[in-house]
C-alpha atoms as a PDB file:
ATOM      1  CA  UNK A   1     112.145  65.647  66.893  1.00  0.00           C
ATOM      2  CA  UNK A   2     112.730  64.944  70.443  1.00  0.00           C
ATOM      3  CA  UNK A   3     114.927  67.987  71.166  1.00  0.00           C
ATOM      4  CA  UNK A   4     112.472  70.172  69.403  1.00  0.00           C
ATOM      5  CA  UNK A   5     109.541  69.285  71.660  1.00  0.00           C
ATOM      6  CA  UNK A   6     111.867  69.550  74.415  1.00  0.00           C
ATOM      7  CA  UNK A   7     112.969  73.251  73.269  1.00  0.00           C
ATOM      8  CA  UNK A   8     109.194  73.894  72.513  1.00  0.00           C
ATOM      9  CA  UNK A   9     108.272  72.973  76.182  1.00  0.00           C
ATOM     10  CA  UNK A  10     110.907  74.819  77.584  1.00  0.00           C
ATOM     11  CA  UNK A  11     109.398  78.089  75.677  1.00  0.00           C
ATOM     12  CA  UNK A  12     106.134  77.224  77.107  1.00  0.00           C
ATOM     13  CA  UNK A  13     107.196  77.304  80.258  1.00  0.00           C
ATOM     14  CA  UNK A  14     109.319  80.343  79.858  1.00  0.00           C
ATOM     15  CA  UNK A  15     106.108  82.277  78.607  1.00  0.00           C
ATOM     16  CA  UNK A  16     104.262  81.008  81.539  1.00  0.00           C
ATOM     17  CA  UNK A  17     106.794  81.887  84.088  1.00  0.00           C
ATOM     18  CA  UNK A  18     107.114  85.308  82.657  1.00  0.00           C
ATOM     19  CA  UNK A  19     103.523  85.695  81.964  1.00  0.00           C
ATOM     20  CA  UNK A  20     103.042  84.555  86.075  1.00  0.00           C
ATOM     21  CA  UNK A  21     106.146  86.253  87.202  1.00  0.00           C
ATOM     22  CA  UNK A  22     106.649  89.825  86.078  1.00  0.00           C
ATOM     23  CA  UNK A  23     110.116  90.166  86.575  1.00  0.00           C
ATOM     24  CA  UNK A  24     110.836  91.726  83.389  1.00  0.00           C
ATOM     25  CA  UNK A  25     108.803  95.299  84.388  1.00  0.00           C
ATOM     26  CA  UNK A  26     111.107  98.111  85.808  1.00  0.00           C
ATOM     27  CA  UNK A  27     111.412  97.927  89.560  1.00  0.00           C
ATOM     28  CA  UNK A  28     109.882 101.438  91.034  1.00  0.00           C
ATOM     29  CA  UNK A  29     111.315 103.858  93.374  1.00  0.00           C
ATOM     30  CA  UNK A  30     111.748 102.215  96.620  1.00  0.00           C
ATOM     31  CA  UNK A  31     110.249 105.579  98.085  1.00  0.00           C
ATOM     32  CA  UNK A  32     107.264 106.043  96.152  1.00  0.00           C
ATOM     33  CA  UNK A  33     103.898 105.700  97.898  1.00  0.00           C
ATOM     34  CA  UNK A  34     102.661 101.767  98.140  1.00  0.00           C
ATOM     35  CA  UNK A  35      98.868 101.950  97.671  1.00  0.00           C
ATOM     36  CA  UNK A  36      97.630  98.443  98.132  1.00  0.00           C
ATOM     37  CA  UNK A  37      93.834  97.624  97.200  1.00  0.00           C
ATOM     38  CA  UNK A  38      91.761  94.632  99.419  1.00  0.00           C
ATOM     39  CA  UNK A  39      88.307  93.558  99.241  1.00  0.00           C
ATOM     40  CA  UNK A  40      87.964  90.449 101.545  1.00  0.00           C
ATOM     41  CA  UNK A  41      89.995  89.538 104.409  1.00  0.00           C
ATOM     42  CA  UNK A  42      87.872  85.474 105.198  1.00  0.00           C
ATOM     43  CA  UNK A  43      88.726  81.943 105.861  1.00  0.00           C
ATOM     44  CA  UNK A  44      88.557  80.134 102.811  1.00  0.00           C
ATOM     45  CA  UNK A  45      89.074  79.917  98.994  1.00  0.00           C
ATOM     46  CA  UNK A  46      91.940  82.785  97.707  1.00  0.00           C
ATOM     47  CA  UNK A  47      90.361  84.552  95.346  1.00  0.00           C
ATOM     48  CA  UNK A  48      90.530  87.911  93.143  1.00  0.00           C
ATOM     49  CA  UNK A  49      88.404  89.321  96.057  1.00  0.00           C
ATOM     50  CA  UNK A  50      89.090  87.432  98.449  1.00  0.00           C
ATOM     51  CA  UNK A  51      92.851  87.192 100.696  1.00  0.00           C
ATOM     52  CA  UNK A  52      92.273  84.171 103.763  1.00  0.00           C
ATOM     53  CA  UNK A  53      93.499  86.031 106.893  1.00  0.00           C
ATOM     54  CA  UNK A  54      96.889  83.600 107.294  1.00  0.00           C
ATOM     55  CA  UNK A  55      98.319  85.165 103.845  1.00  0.00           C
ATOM     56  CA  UNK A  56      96.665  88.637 104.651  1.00  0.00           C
ATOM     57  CA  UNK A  57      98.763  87.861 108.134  1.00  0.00           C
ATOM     58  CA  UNK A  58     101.725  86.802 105.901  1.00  0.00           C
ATOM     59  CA  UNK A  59     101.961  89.578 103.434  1.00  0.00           C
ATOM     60  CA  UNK A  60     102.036  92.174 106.546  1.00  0.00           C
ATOM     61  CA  UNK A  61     104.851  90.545 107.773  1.00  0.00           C
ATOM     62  CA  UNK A  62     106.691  91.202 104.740  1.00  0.00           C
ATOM     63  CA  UNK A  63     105.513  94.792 104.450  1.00  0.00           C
ATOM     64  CA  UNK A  64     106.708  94.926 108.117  1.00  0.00           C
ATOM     65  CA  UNK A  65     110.114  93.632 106.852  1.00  0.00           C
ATOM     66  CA  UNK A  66     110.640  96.345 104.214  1.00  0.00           C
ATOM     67  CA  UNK A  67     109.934  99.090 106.980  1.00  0.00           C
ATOM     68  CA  UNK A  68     106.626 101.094 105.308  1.00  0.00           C
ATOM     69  CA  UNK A  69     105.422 104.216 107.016  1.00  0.00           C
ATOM     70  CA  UNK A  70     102.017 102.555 107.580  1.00  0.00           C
ATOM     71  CA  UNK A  71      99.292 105.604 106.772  1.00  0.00           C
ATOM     72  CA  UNK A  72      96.025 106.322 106.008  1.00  0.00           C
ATOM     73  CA  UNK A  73      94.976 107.369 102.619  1.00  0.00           C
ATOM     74  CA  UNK A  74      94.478 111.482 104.023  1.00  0.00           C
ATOM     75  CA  UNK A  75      97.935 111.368 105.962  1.00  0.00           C
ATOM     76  CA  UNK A  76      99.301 110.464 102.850  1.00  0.00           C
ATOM     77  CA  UNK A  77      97.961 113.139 101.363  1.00  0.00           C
ATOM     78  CA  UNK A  78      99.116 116.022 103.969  1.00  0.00           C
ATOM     79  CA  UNK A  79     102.320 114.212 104.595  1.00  0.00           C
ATOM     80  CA  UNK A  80     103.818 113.593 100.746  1.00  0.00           C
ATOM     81  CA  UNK A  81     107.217 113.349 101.765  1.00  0.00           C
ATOM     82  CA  UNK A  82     106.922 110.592 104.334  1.00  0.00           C
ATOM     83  CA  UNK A  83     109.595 107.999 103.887  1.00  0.00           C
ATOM     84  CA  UNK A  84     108.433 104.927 102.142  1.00  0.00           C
ATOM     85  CA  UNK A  85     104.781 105.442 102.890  1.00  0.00           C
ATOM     86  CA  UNK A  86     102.410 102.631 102.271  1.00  0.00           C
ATOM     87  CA  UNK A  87      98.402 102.879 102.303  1.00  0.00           C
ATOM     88  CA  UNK A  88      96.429  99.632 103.071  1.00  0.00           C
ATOM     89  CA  UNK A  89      92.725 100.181 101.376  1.00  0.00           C
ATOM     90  CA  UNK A  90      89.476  98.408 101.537  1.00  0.00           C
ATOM     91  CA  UNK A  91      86.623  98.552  99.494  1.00  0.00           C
ATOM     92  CA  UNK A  92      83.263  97.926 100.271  1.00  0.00           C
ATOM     93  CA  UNK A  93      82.775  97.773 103.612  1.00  0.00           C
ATOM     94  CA  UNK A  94      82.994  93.855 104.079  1.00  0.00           C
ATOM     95  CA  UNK A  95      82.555  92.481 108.105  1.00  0.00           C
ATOM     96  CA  UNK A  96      85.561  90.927 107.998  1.00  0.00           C
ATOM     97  CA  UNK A  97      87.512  93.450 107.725  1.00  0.00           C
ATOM     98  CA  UNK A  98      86.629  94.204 111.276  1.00  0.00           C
ATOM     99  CA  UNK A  99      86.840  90.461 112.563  1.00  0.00           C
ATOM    100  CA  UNK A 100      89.843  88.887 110.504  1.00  0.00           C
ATOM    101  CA  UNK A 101      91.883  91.995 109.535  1.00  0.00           C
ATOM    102  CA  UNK A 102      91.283  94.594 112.135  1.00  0.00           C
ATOM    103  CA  UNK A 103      93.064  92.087 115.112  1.00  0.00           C
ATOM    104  CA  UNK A 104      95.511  91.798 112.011  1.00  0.00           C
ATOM    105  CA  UNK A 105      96.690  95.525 111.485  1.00  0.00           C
ATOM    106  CA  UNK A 106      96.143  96.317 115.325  1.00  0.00           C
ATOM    107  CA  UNK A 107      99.162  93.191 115.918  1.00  0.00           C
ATOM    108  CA  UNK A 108     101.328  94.582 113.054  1.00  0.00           C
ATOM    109  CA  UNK A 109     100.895  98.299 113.892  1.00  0.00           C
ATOM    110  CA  UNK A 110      99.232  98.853 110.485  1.00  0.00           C
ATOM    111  CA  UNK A 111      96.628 101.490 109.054  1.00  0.00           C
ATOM    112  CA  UNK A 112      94.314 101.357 106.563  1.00  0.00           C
ATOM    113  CA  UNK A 113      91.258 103.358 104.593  1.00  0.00           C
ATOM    114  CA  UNK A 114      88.228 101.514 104.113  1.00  0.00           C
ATOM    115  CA  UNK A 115      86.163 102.332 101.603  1.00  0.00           C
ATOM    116  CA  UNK A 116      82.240 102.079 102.778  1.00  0.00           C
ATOM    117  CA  UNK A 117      79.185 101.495 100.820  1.00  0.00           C
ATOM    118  CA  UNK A 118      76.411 101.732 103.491  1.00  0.00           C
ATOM    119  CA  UNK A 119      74.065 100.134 101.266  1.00  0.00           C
ATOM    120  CA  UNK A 120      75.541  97.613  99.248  1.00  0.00           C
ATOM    121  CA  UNK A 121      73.834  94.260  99.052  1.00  0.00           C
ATOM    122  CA  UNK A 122      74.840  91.045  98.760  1.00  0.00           C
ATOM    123  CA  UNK A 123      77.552  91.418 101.020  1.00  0.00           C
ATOM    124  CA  UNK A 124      77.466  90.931 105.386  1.00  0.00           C
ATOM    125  CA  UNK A 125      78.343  94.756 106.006  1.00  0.00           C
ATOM    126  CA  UNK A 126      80.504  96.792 108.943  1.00  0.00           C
ATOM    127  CA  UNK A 127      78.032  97.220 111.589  1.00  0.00           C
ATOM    128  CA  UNK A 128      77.997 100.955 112.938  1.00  0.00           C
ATOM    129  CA  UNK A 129      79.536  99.924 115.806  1.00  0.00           C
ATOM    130  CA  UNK A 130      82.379  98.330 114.583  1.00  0.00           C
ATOM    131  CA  UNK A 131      83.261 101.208 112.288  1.00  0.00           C
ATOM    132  CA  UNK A 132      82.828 103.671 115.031  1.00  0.00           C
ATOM    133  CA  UNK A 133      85.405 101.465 117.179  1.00  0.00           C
ATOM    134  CA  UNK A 134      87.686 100.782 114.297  1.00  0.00           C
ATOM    135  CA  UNK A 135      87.373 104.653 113.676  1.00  0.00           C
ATOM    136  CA  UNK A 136      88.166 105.546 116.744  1.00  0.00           C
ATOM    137  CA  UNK A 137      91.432 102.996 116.603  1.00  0.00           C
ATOM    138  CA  UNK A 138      92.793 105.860 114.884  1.00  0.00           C
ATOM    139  CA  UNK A 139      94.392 102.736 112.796  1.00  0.00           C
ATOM    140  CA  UNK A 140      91.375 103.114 110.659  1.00  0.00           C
ATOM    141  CA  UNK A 141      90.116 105.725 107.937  1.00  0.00           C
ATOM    142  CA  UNK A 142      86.849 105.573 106.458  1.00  0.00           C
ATOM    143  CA  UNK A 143      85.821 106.664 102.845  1.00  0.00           C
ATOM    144  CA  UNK A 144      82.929 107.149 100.630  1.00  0.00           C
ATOM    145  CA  UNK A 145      82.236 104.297  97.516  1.00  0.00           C
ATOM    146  CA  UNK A 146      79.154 105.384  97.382  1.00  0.00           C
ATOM    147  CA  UNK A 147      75.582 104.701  98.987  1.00  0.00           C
ATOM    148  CA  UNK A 148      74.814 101.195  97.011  1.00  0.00           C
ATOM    149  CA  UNK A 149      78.176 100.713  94.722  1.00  0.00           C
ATOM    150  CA  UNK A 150      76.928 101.723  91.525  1.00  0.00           C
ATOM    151  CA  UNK A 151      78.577 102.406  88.341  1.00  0.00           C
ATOM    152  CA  UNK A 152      78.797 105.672  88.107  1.00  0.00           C
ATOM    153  CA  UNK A 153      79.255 105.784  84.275  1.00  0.00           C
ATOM    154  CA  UNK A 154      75.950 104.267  84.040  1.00  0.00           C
ATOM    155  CA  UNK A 155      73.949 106.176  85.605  1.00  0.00           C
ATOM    156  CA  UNK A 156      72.727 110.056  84.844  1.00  0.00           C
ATOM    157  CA  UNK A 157      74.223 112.928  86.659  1.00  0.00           C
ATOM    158  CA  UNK A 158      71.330 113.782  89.204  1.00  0.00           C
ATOM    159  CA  UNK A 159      71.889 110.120  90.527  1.00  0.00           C
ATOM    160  CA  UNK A 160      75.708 110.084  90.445  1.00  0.00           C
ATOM    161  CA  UNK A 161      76.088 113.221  92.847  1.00  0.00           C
ATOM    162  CA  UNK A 162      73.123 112.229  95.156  1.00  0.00           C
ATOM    163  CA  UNK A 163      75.013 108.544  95.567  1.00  0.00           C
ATOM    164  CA  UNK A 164      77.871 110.232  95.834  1.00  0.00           C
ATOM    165  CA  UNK A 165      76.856 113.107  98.376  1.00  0.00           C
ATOM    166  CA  UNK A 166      74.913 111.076 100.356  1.00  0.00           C
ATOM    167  CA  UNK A 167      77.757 108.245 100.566  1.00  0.00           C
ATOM    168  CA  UNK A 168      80.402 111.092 102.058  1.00  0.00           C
ATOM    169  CA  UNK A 169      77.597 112.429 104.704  1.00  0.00           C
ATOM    170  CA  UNK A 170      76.402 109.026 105.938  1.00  0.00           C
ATOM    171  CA  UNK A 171      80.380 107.657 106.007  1.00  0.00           C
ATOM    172  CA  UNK A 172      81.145 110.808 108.293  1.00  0.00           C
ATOM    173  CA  UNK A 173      78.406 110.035 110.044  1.00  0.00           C
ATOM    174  CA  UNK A 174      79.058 106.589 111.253  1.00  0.00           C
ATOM    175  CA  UNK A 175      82.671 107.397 111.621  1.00  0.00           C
ATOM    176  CA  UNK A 176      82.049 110.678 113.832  1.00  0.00           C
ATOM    177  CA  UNK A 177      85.012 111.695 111.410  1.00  0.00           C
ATOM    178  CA  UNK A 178      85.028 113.744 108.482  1.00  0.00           C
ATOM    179  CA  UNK A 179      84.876 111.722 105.014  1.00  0.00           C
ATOM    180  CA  UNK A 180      87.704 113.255 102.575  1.00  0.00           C
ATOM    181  CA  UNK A 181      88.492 110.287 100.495  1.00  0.00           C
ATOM    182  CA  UNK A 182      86.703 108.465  97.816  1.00  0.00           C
ATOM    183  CA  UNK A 183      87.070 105.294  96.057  1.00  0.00           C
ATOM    184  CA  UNK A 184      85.492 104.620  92.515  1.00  0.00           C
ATOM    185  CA  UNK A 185      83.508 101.582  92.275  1.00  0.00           C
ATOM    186  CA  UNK A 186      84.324  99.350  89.423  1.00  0.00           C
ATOM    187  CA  UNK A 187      86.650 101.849  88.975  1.00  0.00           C
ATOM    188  CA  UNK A 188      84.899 103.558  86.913  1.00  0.00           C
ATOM    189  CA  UNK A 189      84.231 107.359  86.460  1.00  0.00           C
ATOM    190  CA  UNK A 190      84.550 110.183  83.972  1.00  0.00           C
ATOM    191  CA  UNK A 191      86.172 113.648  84.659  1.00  0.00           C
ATOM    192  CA  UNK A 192      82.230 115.166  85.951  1.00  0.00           C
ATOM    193  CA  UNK A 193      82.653 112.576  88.259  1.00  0.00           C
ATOM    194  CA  UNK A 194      85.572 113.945  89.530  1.00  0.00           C
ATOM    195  CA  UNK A 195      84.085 117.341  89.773  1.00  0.00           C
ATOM    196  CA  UNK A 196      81.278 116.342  91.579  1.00  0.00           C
ATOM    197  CA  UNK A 197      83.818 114.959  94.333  1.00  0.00           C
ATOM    198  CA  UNK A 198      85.788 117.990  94.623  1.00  0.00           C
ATOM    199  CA  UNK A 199      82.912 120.128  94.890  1.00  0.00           C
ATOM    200  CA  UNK A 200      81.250 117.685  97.659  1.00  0.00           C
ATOM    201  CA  UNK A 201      84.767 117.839  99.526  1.00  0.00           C
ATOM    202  CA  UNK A 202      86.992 114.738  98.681  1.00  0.00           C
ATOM    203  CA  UNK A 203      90.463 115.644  98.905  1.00  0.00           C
ATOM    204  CA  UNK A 204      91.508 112.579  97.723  1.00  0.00           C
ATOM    205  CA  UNK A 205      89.875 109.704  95.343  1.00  0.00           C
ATOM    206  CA  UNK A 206      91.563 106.385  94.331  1.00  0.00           C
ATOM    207  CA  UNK A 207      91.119 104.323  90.941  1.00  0.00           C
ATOM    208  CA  UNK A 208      91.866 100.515  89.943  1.00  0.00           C
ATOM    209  CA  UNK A 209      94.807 101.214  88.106  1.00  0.00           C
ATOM    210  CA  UNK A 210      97.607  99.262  88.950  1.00  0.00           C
ATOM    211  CA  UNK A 211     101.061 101.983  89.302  1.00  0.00           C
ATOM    212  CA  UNK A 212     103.303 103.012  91.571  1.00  0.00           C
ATOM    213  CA  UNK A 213     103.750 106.525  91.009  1.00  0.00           C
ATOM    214  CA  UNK A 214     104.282 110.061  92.957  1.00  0.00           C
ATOM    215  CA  UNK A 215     100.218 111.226  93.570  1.00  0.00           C
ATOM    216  CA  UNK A 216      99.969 113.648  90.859  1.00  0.00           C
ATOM    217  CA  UNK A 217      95.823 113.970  90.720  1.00  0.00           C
ATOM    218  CA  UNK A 218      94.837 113.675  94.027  1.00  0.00           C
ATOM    219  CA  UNK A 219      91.438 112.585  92.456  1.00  0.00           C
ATOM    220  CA  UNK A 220      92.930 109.879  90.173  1.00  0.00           C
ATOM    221  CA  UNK A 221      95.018 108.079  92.524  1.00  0.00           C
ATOM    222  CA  UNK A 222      96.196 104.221  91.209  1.00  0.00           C
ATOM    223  CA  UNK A 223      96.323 101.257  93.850  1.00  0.00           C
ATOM    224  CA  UNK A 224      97.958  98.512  93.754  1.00  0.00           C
ATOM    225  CA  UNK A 225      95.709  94.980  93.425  1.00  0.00           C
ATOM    226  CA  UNK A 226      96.173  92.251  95.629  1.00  0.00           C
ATOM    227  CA  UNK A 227      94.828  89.221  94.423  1.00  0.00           C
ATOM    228  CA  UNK A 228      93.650  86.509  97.405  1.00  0.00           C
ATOM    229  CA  UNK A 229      96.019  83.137  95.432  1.00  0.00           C
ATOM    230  CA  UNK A 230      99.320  85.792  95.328  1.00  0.00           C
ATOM    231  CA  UNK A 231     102.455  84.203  96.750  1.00  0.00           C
ATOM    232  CA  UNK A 232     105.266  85.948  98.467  1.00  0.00           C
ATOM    233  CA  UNK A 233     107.355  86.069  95.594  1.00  0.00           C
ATOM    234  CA  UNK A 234     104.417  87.321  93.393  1.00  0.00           C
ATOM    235  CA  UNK A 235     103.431  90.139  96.507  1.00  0.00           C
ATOM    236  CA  UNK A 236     107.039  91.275  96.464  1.00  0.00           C
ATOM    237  CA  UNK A 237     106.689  91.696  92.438  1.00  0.00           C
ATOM    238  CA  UNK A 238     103.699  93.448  93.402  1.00  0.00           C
ATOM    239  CA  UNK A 239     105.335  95.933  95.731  1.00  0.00           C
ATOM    240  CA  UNK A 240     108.517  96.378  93.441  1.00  0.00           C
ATOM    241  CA  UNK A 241     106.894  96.237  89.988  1.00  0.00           C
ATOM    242  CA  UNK A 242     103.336  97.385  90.454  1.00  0.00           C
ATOM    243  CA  UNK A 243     101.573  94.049  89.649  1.00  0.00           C
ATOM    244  CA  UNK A 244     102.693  90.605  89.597  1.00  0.00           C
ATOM    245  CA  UNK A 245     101.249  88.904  86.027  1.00  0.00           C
ATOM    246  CA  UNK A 246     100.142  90.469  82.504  1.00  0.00           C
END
């Protein structure tokens, strides 16, 4: 009895370790593009949204280690042969990204594309002149997400391309750059949705899945999630396998 709990707890575990500890998915090609998806850089809890800036600070060590071609989301895009490129995105357009991980990628030599909703609530937004600074950084991209972060699946069509055109005009705007990449909140979208970016000038647009892959659809473009409670052995599974956990 006793050495069949025993073997019972030991498959428990097993599961669990697996389940936590993806080992068991194919590691990708070393030199396939790394797109890694934020939210949150902030003191505090780790959370699905959330990475504190001492583990955001950690896990660009170890990307530093590995030797990525840090690049923005549209260098990517016009440079697909770059050696081991790796895109750091944000979505949203959360403050801290200019007060916790801006000082961050500026000390590490890192880029990234942020992802701006420029009137999403609930959240303490970029200020204009932060993304104008971080902007001109030239460490720092800017995107469209939309004007207020809606679902764009839920919504009718006259509302999806007015969010979505007036989201690209008001990001260039307050970047003094050109806006040529898009992010999909929730992730969601259908294929109009797609056509409505094209034909309002996105070059590229990036989704929730969770891949490593060669770009293929510049307009369906997976990421990589990083979740705030990841470890370094579960953000190197994440680099080498795609994602970390089932």
């Amino acid at each position: 009895m006793t050495s069949s709990l025993l073997l019972a707890g030991f498959i428990l575990l097993l599961v669990w370790f697996l389940a936590h500890y993806n080992f068991w998915r194919p590691v990708a090609d070393p030199k396939l593009p790394r797109i890694l998806m934020y939210h949150s850089v902030e003191p505090g809890e780790a959370t699905g949204m959330n990475v504190p800036p001492e583990r955001f600070e950690q896990q660009l060590l170890q990307l530093q280690k590995r030797r990525y071609t840090p690049a923005t989301l549209s260098e990517l895009g016009r440079n697909p042969t770059l050696n081991k490129p790796l895109v750091i995105t944000f979505d949203d357009g959360f403050r801290n990204n200019y007060t916790h991980a801006f000082p961050l990628l500026k000390k590490y030599g890192f880029k990234a594309t942020i992802f701006l909703s420029p009137q999403i609530s609930d959240i303490e937004r970029l200020e204009p002149e932060e993304i104008r600074e971080m902007s001109e950084s030239g460490l720092i991209e800017f995107g469209g997400h939309t004007m207020n972060h809606i679902n764009l699946t839920k919504v009718d069509d006259t509302t999806a391309r007015r969010e979505i055109e007036e989201s690209i005009k008001t990001v260039a705007s307050l970047a003094s750059n050109p806006c040529r990449t898009f992010a999909y909140p929730f992730g969601r979208y259908l294929p109009k949705h797609s056509d409505m970016l094209r034909e309002a000038g996105i070059e590229m647009a990036v989704t929730v899945k969770k891949r490593i892959r060669p770009l293929g659809n510049l307009l369906e473009i997976p990421r990589l999630s990083v979740h705030g409670g990841a470890n370094r052995l579960q953000f190197h599974l994440i680099l080498t396998r795609g994602r970390y956990r089932v």
